[in-house]
C-alpha atoms as a PDB file:
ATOM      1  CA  UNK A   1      -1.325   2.214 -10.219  1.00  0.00           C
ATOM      2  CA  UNK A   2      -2.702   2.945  -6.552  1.00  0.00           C
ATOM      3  CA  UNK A   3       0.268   5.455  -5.894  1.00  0.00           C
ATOM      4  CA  UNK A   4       0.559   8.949  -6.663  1.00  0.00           C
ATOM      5  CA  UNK A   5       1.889   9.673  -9.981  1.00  0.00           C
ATOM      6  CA  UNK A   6       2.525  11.594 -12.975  1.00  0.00           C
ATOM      7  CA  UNK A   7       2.900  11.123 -16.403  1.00  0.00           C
ATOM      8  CA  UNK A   8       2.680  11.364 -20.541  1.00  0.00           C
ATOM      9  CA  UNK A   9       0.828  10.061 -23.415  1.00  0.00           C
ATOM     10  CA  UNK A  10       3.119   9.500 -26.447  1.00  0.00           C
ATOM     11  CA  UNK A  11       2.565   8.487 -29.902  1.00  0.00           C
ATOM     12  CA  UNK A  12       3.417   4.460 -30.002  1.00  0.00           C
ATOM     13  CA  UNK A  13       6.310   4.651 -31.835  1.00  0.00           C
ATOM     14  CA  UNK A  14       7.639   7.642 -29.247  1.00  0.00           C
ATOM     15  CA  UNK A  15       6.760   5.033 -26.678  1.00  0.00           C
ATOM     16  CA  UNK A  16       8.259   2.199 -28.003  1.00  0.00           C
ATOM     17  CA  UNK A  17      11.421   4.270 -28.560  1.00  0.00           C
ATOM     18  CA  UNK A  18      11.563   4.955 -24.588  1.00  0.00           C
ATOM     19  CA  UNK A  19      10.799   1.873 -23.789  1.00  0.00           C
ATOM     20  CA  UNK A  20      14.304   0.782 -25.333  1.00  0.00           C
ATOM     21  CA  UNK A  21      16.203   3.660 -24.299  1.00  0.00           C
ATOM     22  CA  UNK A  22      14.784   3.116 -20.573  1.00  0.00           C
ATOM     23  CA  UNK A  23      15.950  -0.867 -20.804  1.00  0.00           C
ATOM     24  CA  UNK A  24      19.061  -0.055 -22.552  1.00  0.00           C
ATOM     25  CA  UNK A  25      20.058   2.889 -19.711  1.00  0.00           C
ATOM     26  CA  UNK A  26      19.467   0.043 -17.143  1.00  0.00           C
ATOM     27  CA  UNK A  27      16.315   1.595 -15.588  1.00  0.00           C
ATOM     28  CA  UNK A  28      14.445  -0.439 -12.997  1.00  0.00           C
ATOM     29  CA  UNK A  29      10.204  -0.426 -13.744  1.00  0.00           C
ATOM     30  CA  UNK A  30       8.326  -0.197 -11.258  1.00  0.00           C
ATOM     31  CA  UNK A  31       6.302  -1.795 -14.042  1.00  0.00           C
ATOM     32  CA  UNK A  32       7.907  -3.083 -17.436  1.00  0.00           C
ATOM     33  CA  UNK A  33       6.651  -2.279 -20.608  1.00  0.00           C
ATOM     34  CA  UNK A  34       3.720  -3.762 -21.481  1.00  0.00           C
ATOM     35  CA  UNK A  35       0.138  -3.604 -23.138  1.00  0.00           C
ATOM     36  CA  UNK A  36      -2.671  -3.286 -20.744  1.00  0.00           C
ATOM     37  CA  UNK A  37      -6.399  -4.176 -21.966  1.00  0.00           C
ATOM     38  CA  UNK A  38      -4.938  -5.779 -25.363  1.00  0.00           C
ATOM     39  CA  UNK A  39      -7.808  -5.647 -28.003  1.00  0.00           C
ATOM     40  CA  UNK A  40     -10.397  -4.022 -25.285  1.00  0.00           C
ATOM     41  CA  UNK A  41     -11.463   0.041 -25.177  1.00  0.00           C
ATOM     42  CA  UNK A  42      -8.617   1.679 -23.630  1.00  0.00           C
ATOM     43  CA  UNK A  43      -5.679  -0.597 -24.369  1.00  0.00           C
ATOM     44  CA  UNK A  44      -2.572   1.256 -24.210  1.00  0.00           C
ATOM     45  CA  UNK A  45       1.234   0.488 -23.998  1.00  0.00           C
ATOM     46  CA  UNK A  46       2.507   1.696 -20.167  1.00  0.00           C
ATOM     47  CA  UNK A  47       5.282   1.996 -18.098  1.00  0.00           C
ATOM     48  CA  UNK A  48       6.484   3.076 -14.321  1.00  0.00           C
ATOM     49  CA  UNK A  49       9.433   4.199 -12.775  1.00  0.00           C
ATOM     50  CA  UNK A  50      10.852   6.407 -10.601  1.00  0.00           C
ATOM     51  CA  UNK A  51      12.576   9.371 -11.233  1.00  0.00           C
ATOM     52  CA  UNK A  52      15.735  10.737  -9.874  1.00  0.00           C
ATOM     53  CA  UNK A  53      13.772  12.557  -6.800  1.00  0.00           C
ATOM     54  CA  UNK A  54      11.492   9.185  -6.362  1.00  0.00           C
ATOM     55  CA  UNK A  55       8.355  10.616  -7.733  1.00  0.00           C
ATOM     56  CA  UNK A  56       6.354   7.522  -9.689  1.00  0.00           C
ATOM     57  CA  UNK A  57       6.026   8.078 -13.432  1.00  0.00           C
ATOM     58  CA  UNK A  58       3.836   6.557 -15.940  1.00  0.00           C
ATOM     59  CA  UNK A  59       4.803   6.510 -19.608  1.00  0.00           C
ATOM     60  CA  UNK A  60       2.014   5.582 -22.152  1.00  0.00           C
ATOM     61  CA  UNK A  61       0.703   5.189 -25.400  1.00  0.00           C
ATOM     62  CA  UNK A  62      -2.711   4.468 -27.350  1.00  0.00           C
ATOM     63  CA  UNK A  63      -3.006   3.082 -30.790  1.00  0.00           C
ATOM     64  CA  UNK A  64      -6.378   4.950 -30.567  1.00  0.00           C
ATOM     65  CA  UNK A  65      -6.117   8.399 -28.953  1.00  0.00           C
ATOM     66  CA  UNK A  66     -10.109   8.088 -28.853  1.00  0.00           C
ATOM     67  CA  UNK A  67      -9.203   5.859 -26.473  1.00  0.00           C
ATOM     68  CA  UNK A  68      -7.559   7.952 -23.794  1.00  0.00           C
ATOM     69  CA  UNK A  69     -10.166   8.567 -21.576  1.00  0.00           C
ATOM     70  CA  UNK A  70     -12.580   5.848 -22.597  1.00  0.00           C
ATOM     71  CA  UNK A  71     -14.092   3.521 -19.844  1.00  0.00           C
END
């Protein structure tokens, strides 16, 4: 995301939980939920939006916390 943000890494099913409660509240994504780099080093289940102030958020998630930094 070339904008300055901030954000958290949750366990997938914490994610996935979000997710749903995000879609379900109406929230617009800057970018939906998705996986990123499916079946490659680093994939990971993300998420943007703004918050109430406008500040860009990322949500994600790795199936392999080994993962999380991994290039």
């Amino acid at each position: 995301m070339p904008v300055r943000h901030f954000g958290v890494v949750l366990s997938v099913p914490q994610w996935e939980a979000l997710a749903e409660k995000l879609k379900q509240a109406g929230t617009k994504f800057i970018i939906e939920p998705h996986i990123r780099f499916k079946g490659e080093v680093g994939e990971q289940a993300t998420m943007f939006f703004l918050d109430p102030s406008g500040n860009a958020v990322e949500i994600k998630a790795f199936t392999n916390m080994d993962s999380l930094f991994a290039k």
